[in-house]
N, C-alpha and C. Protein backbone atom coordinates (compact mmCIF):
# COMPACT_ATOMS: atom_id res chain seq x y z
N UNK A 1 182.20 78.13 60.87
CA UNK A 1 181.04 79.03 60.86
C UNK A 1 180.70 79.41 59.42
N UNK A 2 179.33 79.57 59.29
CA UNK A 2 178.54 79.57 57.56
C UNK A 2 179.05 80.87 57.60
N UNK A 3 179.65 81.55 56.44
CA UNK A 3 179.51 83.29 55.98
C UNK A 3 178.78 83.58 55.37
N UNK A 4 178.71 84.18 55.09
CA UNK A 4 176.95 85.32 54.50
C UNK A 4 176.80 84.63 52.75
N UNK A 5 177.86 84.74 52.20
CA UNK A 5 178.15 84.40 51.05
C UNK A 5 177.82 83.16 50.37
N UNK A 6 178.54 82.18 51.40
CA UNK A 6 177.93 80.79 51.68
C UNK A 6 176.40 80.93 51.36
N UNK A 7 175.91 81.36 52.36
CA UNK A 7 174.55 81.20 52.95
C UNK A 7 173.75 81.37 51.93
N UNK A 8 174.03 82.92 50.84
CA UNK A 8 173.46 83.32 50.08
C UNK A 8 172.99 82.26 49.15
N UNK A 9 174.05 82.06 48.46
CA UNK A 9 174.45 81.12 46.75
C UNK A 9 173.58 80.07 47.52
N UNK A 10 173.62 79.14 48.81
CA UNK A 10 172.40 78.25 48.92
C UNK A 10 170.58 78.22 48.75
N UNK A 11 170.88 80.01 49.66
CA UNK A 11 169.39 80.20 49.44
C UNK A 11 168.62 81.40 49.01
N UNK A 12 169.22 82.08 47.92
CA UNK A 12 168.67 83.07 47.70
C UNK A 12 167.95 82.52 46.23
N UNK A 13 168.21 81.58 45.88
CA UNK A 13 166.89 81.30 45.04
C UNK A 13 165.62 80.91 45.48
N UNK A 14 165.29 81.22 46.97
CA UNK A 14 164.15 80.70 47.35
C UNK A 14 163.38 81.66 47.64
N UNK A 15 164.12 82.86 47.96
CA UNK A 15 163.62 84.74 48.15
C UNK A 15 163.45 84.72 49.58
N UNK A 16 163.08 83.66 50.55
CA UNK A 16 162.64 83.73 51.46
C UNK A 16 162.68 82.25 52.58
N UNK A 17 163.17 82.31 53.55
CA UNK A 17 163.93 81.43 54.44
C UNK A 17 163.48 81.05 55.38
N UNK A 18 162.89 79.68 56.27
CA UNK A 18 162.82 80.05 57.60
C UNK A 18 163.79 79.02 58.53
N UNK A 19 163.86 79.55 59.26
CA UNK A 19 165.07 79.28 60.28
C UNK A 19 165.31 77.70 60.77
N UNK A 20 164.08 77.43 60.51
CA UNK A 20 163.84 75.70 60.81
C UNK A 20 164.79 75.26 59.60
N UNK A 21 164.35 75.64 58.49
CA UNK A 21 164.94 75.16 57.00
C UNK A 21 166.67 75.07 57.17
N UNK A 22 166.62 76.47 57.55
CA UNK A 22 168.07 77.15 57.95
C UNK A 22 169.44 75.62 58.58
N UNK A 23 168.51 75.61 59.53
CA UNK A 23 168.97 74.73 60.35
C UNK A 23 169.06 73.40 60.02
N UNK A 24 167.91 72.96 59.02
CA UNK A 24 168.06 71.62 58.49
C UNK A 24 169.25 71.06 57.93
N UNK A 25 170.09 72.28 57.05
CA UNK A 25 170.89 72.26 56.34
C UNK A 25 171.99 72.44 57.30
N UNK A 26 172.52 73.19 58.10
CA UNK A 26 173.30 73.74 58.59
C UNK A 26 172.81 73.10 60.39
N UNK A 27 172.95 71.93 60.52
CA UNK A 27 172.35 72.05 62.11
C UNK A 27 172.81 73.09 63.53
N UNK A 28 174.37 73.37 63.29
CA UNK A 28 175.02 73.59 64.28
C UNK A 28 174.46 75.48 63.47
N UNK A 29 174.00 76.15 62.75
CA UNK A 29 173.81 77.79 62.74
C UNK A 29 173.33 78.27 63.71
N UNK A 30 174.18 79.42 63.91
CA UNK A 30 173.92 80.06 64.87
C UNK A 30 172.56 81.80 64.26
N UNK A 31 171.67 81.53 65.34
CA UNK A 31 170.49 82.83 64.68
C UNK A 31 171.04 84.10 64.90
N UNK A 32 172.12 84.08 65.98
CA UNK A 32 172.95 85.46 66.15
C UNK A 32 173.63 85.78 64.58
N UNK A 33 173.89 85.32 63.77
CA UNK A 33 174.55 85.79 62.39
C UNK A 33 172.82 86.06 61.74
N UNK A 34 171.74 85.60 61.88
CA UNK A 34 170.66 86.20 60.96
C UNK A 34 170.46 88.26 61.51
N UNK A 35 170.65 87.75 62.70
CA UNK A 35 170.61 89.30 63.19
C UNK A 35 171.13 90.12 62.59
N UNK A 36 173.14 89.89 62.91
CA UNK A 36 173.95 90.72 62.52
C UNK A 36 173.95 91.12 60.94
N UNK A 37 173.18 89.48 59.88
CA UNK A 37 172.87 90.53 58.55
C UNK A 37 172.16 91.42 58.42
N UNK A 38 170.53 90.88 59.25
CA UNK A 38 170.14 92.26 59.37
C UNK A 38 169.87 93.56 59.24
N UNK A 39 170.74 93.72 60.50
CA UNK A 39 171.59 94.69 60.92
C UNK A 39 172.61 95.66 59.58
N UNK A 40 173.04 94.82 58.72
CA UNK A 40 172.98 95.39 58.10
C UNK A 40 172.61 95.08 56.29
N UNK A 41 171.37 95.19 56.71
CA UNK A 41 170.93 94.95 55.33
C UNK A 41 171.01 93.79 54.21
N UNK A 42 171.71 92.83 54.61
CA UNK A 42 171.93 91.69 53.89
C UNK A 42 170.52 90.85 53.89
N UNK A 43 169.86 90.73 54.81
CA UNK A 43 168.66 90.23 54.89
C UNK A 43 167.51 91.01 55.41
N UNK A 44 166.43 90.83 55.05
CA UNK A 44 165.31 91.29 55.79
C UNK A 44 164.45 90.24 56.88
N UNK A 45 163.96 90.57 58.01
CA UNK A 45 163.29 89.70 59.02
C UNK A 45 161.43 90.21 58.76
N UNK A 46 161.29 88.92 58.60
CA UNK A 46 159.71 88.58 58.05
C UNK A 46 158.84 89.05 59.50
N UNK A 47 159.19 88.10 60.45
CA UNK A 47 159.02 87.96 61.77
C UNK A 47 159.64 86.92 62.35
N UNK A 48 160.06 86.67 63.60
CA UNK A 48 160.17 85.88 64.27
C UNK A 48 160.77 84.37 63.84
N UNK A 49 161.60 84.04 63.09
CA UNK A 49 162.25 82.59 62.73
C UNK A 49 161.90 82.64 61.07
N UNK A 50 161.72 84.15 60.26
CA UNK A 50 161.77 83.50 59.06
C UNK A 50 162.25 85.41 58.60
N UNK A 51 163.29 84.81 57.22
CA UNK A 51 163.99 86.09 56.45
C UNK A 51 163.81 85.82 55.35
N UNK A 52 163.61 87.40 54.76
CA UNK A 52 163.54 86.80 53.39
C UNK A 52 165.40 87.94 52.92
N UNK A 53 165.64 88.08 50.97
CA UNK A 53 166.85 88.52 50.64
C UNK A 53 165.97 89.64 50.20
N UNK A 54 166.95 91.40 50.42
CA UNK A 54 166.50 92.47 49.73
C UNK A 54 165.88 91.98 48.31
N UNK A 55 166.41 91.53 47.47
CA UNK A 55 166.17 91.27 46.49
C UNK A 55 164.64 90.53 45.82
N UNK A 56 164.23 89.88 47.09
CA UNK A 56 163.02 89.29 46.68
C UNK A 56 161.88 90.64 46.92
N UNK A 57 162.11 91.45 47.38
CA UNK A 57 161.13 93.06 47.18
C UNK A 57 160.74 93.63 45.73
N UNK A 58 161.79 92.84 44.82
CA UNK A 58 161.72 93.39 43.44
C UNK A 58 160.58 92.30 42.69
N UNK A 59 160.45 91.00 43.48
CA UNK A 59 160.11 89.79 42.66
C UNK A 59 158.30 89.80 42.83
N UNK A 60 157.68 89.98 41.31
CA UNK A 60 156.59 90.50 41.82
C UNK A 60 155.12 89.35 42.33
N UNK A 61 154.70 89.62 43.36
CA UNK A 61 153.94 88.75 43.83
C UNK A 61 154.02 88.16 45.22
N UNK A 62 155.32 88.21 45.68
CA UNK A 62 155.96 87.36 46.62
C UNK A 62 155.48 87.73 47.69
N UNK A 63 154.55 89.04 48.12
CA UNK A 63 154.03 89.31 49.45
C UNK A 63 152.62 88.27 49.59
N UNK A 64 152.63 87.62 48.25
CA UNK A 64 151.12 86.64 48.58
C UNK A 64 151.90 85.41 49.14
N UNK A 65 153.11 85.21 48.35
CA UNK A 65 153.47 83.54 48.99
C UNK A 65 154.39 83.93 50.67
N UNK A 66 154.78 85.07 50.96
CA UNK A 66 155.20 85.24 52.24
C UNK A 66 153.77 84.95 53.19
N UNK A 67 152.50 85.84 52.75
CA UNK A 67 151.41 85.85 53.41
C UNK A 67 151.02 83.91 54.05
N UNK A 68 151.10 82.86 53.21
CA UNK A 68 150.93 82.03 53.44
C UNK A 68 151.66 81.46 54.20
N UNK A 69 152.93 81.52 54.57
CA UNK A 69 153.64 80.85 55.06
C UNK A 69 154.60 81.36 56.43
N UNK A 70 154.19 82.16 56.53
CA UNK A 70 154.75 83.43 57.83
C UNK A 70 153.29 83.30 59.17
N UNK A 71 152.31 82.56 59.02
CA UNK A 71 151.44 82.09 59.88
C UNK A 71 150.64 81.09 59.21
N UNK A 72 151.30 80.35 59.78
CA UNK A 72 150.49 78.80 58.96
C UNK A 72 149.34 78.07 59.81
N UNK A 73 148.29 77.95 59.56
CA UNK A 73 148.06 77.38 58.16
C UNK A 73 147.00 79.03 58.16
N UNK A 74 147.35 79.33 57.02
CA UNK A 74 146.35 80.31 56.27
C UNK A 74 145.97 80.56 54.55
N UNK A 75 144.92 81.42 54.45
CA UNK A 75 144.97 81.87 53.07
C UNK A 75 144.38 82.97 52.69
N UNK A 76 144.90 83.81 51.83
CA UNK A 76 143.88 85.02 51.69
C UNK A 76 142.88 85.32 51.35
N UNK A 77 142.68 85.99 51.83
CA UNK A 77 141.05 86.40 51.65
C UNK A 77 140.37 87.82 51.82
N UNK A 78 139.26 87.80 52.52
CA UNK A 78 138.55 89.17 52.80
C UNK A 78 139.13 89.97 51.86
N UNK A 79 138.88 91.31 52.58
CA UNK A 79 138.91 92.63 51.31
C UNK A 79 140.04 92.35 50.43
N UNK A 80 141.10 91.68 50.71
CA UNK A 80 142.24 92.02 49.58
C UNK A 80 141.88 90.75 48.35
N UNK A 81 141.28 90.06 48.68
CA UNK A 81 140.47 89.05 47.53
C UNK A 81 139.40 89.38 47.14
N UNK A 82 138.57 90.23 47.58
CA UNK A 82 137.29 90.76 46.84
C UNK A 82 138.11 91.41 45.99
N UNK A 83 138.80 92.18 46.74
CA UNK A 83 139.69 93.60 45.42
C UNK A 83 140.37 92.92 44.15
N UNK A 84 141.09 91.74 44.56
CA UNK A 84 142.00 90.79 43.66
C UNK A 84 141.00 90.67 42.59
N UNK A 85 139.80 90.04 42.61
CA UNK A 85 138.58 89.52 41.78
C UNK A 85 137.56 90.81 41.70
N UNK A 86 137.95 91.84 41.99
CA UNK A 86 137.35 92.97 41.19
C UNK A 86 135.93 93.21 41.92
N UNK A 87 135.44 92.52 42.92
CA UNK A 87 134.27 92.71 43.51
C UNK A 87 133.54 93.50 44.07
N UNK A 88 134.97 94.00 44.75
CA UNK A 88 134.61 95.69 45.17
C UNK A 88 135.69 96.93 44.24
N UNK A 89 135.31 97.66 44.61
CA UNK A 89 136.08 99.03 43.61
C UNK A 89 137.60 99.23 44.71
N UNK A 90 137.44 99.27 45.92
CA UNK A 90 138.56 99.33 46.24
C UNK A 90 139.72 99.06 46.10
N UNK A 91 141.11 99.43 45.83
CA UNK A 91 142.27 98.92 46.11
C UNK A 91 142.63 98.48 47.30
N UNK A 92 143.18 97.39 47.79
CA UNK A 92 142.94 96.58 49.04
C UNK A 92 144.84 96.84 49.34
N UNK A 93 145.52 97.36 49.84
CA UNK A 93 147.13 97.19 50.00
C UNK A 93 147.55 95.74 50.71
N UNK A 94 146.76 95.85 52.27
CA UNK A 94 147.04 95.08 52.92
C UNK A 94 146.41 93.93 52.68
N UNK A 95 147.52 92.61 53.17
CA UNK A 95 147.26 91.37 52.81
C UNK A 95 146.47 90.47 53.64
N UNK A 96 145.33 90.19 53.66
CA UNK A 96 144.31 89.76 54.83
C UNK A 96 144.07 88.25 54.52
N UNK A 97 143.92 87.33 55.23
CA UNK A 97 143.91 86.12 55.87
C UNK A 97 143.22 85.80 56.75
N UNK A 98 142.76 84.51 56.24
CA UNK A 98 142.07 83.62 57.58
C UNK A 98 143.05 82.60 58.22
N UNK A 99 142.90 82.28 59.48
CA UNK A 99 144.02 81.82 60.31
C UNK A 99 143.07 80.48 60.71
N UNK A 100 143.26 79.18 61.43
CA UNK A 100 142.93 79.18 62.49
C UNK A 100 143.23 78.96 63.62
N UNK A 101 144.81 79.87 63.43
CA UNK A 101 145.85 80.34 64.42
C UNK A 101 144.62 81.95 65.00
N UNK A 102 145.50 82.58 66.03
CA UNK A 102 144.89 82.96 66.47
C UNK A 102 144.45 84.53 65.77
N UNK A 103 143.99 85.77 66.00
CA UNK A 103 143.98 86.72 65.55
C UNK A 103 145.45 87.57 65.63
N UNK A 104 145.96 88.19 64.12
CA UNK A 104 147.53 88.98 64.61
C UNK A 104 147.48 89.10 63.13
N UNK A 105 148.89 90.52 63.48
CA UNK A 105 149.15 91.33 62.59
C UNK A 105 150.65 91.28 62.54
N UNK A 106 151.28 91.08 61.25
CA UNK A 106 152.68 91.61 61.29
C UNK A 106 153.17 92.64 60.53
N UNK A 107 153.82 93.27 60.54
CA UNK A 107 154.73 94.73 59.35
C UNK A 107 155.77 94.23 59.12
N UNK A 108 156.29 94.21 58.35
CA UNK A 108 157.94 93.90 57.27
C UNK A 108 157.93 94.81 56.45
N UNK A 109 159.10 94.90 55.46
CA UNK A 109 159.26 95.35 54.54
C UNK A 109 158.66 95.36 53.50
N UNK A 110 157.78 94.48 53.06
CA UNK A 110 157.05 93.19 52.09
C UNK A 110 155.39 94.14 52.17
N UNK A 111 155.01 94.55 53.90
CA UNK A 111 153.85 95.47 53.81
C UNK A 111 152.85 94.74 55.22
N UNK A 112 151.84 95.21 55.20
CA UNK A 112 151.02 94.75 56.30
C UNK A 112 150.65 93.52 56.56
N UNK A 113 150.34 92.62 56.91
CA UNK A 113 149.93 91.39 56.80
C UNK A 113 148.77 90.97 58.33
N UNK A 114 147.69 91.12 57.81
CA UNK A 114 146.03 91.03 59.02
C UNK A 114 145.79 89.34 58.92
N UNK A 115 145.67 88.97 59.60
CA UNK A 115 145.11 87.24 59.82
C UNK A 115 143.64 87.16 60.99
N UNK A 116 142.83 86.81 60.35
CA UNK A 116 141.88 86.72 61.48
C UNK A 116 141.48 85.84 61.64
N UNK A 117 141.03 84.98 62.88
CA UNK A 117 140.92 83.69 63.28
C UNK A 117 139.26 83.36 62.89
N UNK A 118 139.15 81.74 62.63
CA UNK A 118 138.18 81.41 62.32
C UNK A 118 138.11 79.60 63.19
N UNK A 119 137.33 79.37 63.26
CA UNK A 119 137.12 77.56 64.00
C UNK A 119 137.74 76.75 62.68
N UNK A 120 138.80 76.05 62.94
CA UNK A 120 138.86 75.04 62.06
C UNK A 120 137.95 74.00 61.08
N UNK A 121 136.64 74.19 61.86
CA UNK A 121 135.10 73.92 60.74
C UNK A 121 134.89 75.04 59.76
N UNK A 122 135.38 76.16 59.95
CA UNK A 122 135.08 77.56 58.81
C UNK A 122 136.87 77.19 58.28
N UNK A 123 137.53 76.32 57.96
CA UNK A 123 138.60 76.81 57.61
C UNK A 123 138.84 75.56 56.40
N UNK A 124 137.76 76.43 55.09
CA UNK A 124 137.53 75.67 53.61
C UNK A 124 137.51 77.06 52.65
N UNK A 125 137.09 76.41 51.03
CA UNK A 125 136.97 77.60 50.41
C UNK A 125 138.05 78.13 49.93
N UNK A 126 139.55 77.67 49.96
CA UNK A 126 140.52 78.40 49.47
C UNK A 126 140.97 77.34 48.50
N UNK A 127 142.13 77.98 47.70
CA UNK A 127 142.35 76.87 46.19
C UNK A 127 144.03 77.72 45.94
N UNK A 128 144.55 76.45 44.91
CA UNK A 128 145.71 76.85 44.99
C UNK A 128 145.49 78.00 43.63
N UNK A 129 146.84 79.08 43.60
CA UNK A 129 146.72 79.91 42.96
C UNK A 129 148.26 80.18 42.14
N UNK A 130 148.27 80.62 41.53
CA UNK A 130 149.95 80.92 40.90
C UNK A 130 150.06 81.92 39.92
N UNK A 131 151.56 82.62 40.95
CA UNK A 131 151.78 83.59 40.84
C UNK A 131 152.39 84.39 39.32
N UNK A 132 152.78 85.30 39.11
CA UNK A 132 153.15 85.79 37.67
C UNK A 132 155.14 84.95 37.95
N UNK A 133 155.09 84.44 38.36
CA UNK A 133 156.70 83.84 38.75
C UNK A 133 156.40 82.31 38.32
N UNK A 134 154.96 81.76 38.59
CA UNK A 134 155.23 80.37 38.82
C UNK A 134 155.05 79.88 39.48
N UNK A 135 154.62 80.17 41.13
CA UNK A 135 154.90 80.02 42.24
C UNK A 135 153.49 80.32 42.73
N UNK A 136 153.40 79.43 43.96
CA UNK A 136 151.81 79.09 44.28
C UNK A 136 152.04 79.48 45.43
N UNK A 137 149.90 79.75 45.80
CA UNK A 137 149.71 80.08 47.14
C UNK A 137 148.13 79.88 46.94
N UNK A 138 148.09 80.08 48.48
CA UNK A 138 146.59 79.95 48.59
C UNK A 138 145.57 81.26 48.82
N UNK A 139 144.66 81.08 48.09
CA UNK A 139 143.62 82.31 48.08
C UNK A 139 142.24 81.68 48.45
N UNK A 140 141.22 82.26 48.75
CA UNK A 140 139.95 81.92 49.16
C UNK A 140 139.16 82.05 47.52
N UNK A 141 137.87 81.12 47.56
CA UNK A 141 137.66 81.64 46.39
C UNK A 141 136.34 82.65 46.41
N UNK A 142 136.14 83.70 45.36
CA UNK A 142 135.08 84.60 45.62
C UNK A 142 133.97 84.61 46.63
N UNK A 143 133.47 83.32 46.31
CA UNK A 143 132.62 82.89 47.00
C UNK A 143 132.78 82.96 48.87
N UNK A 144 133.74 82.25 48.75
CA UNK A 144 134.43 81.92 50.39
C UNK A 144 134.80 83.70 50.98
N UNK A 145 135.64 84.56 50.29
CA UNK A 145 135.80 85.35 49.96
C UNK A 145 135.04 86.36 51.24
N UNK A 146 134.03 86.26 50.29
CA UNK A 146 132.68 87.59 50.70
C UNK A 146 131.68 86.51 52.18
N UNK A 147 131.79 85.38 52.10
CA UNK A 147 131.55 84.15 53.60
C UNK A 147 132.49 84.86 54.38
N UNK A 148 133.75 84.98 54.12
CA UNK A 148 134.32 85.10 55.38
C UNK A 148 134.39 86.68 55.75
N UNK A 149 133.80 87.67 54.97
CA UNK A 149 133.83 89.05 55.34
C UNK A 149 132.87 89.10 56.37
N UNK A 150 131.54 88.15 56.06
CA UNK A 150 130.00 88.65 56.57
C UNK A 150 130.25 88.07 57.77
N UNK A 151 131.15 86.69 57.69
CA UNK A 151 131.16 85.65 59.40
C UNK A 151 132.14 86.78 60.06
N UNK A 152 133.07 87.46 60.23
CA UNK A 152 134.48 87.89 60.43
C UNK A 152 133.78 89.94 61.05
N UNK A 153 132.95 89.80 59.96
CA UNK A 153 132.33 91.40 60.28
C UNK A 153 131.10 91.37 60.76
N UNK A 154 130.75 90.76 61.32
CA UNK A 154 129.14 90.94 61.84
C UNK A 154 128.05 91.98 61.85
N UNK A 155 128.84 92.94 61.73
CA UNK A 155 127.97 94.87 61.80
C UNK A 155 127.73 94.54 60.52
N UNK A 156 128.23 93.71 59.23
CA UNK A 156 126.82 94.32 58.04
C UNK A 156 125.62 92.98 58.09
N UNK A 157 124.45 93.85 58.53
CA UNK A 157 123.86 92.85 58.36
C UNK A 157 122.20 93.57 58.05
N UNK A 158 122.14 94.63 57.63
CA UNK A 158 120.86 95.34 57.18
C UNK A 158 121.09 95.57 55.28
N UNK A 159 119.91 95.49 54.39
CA UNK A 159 120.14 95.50 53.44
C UNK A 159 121.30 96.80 52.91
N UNK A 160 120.63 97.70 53.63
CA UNK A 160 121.66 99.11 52.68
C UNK A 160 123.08 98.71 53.35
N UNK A 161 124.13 98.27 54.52
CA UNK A 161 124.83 97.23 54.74
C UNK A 161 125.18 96.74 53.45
N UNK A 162 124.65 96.12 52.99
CA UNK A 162 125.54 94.75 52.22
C UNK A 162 125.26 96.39 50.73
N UNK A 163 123.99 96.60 50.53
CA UNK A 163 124.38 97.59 49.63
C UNK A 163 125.55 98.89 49.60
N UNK A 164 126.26 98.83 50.69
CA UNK A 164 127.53 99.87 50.82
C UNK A 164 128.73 99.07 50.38
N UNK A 165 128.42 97.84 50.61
CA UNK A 165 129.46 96.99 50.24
C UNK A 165 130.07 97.16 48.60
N UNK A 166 129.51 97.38 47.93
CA UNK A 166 129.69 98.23 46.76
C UNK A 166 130.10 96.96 45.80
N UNK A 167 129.53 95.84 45.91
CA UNK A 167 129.92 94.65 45.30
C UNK A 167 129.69 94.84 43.54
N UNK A 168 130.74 94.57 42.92
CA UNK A 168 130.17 94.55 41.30
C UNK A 168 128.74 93.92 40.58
N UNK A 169 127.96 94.72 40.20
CA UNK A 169 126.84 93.90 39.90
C UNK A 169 127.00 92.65 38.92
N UNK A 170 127.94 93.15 38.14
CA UNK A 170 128.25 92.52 36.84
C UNK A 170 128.67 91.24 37.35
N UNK A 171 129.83 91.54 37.81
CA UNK A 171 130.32 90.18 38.43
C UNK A 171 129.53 89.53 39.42
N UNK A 172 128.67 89.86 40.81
CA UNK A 172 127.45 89.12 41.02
C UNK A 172 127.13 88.14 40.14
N UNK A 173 126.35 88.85 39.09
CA UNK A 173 125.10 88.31 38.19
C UNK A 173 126.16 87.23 37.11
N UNK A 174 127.38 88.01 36.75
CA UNK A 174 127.91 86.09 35.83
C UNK A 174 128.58 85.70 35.74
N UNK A 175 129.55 85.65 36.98
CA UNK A 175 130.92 85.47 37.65
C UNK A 175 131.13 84.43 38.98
N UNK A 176 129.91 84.96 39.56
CA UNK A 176 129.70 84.53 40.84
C UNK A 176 129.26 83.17 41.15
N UNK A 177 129.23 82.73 41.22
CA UNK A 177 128.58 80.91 41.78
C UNK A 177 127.73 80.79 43.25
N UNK A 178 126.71 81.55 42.76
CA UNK A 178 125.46 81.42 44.04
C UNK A 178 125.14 80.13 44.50
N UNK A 179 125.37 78.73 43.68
CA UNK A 179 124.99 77.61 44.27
C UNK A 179 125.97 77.26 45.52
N UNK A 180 127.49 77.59 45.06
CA UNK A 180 128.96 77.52 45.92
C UNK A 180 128.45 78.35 46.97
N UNK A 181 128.33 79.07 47.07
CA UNK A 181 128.35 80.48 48.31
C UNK A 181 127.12 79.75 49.18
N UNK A 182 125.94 79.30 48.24
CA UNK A 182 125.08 78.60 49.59
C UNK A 182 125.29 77.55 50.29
N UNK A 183 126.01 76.94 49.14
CA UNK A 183 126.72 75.30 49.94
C UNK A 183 127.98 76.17 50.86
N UNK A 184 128.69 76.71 50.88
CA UNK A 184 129.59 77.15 51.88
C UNK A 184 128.87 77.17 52.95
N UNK A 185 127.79 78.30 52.47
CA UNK A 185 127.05 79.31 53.87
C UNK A 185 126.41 77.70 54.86
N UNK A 186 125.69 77.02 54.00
CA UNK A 186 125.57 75.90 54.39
C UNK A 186 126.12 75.01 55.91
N UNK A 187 127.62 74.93 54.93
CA UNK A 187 128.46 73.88 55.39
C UNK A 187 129.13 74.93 56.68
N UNK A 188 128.83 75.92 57.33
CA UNK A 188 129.58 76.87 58.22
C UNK A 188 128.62 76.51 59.47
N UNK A 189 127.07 76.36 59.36
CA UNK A 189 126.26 76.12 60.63
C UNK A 189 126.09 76.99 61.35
N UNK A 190 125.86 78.40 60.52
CA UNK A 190 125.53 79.66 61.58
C UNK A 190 124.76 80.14 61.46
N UNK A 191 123.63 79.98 62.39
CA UNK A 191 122.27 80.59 61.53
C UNK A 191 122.34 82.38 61.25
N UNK A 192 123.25 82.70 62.41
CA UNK A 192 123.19 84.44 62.05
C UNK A 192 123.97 84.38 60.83
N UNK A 193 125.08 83.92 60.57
CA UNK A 193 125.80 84.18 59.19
C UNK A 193 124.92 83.74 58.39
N UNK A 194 124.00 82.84 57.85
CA UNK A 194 122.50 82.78 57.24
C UNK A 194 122.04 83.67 56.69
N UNK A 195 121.48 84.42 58.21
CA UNK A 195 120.25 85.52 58.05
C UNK A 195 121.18 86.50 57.48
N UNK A 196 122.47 86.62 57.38
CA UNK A 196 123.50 88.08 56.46
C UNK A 196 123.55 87.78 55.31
N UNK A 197 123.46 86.46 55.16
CA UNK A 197 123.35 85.66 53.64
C UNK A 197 122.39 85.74 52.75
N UNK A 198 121.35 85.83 53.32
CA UNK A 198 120.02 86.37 53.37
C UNK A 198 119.68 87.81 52.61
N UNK A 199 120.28 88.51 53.52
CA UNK A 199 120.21 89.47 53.31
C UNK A 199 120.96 90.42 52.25
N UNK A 200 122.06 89.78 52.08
CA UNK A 200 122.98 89.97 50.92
C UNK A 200 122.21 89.91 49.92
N UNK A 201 121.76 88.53 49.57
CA UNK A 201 120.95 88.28 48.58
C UNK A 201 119.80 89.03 47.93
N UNK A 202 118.98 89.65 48.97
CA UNK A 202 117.97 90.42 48.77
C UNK A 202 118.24 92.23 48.55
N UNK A 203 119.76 92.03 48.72
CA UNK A 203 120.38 93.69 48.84
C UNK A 203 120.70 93.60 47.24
N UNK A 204 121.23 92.39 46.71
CA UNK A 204 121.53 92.15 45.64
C UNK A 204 120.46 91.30 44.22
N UNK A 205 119.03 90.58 44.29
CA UNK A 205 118.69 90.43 43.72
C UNK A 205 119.08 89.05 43.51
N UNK A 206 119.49 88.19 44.64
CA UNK A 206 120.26 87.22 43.51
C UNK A 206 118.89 86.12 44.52
């Protein structure tokens, strides 16, 4: 039987584990010992078949590369990527995602984590990203970003709407890539997400 110790020195340079992996290495492990660390504190449980080590709580960034890989296939987006890219004034905590798994939420230690489902035809627009460690993940880009708020939220869709949205003008006007955002809006085939597109535009001048 693997001991904790073992287990560690194999994989605590990875910050974060999942049980499939676990097993690759170790075929015969038993998931009753992920519990009992647990239990007490030797590990933390992500959700459901994946742990990460106390220690990766200190490592900064790592709630973006958990976000990707704790419901696959996803990438972030909505409010906590407008906030990332400064678009809106808000501080965004929770880590939001497009899925096109189904709609769900998990809590860990690590913090909130929102996924909202989209058709595998809306599921473009994200790019790889890397972290202050080195270490990559996927994010939506601005553009895709503020697409998937308007497809995902349907209630803004009157000019003062998109004007509450409190979008940076600055960044709008010479940051933004209006040709990208129409080829997205484009390539999605919704005429109501359109007419919000639309309307964005005219809330904003662009």
């Amino acid at each position: 039987m693997i001991d904790y110790w073992t287990f560690r020195k194999d994989f605590l340079e990875l910050g974060f584990i999942s049980l499939n992996s676990i097993r690759c290495r170790y075929p015969e492990f038993q998931q009753m010992n992920l519990v009992r660390w647990c239990k007490k504190g030797l590990l933390i449980s992500l959700r459901q078949g994946w742990y990460a080590f106390p220690e990766a709580l200190q490592i900064p960034d790592m709630d973006r590369r958990i976000a990707n890989v704790i419901y696959d296939p996803s990438y972030i987006s909505l409010h906590y990527t407008l906030s990332f890219y400064e678009m809106i004034p808000e501080a965004v905590m929770n880590i939001t995602s497009i899925t096109t798994q189904k709609t769900y939420e998990f809590r860990n230690d690590f913090g909130t984590f929102v996924y909202k489902s989209v058709k595998p035809k809306f599921f473009y627009g994200y790019k790889p990203m890397v972290d202050r460690e080195g270490k990559g993940f996927f994010m939506a880009t601005p553009e895709k970003a503020l697409l998937d708020l308007l497809y995902i939220y349907p209630m803004y869709e009157s000019v003062q709407d998109m004007i509450d949205l409190r979008l940076d003008e600055d960044f709008m006007e010479d940051e933004f890539d209006l040709e990208l955002f129409k080829e997205y809006t484009l390539r999605a085939g919704n005429k109501a997400l359109e007419n919000r597109v639309k309307t964005l535009l005219k809330a904003y001048n662009l």
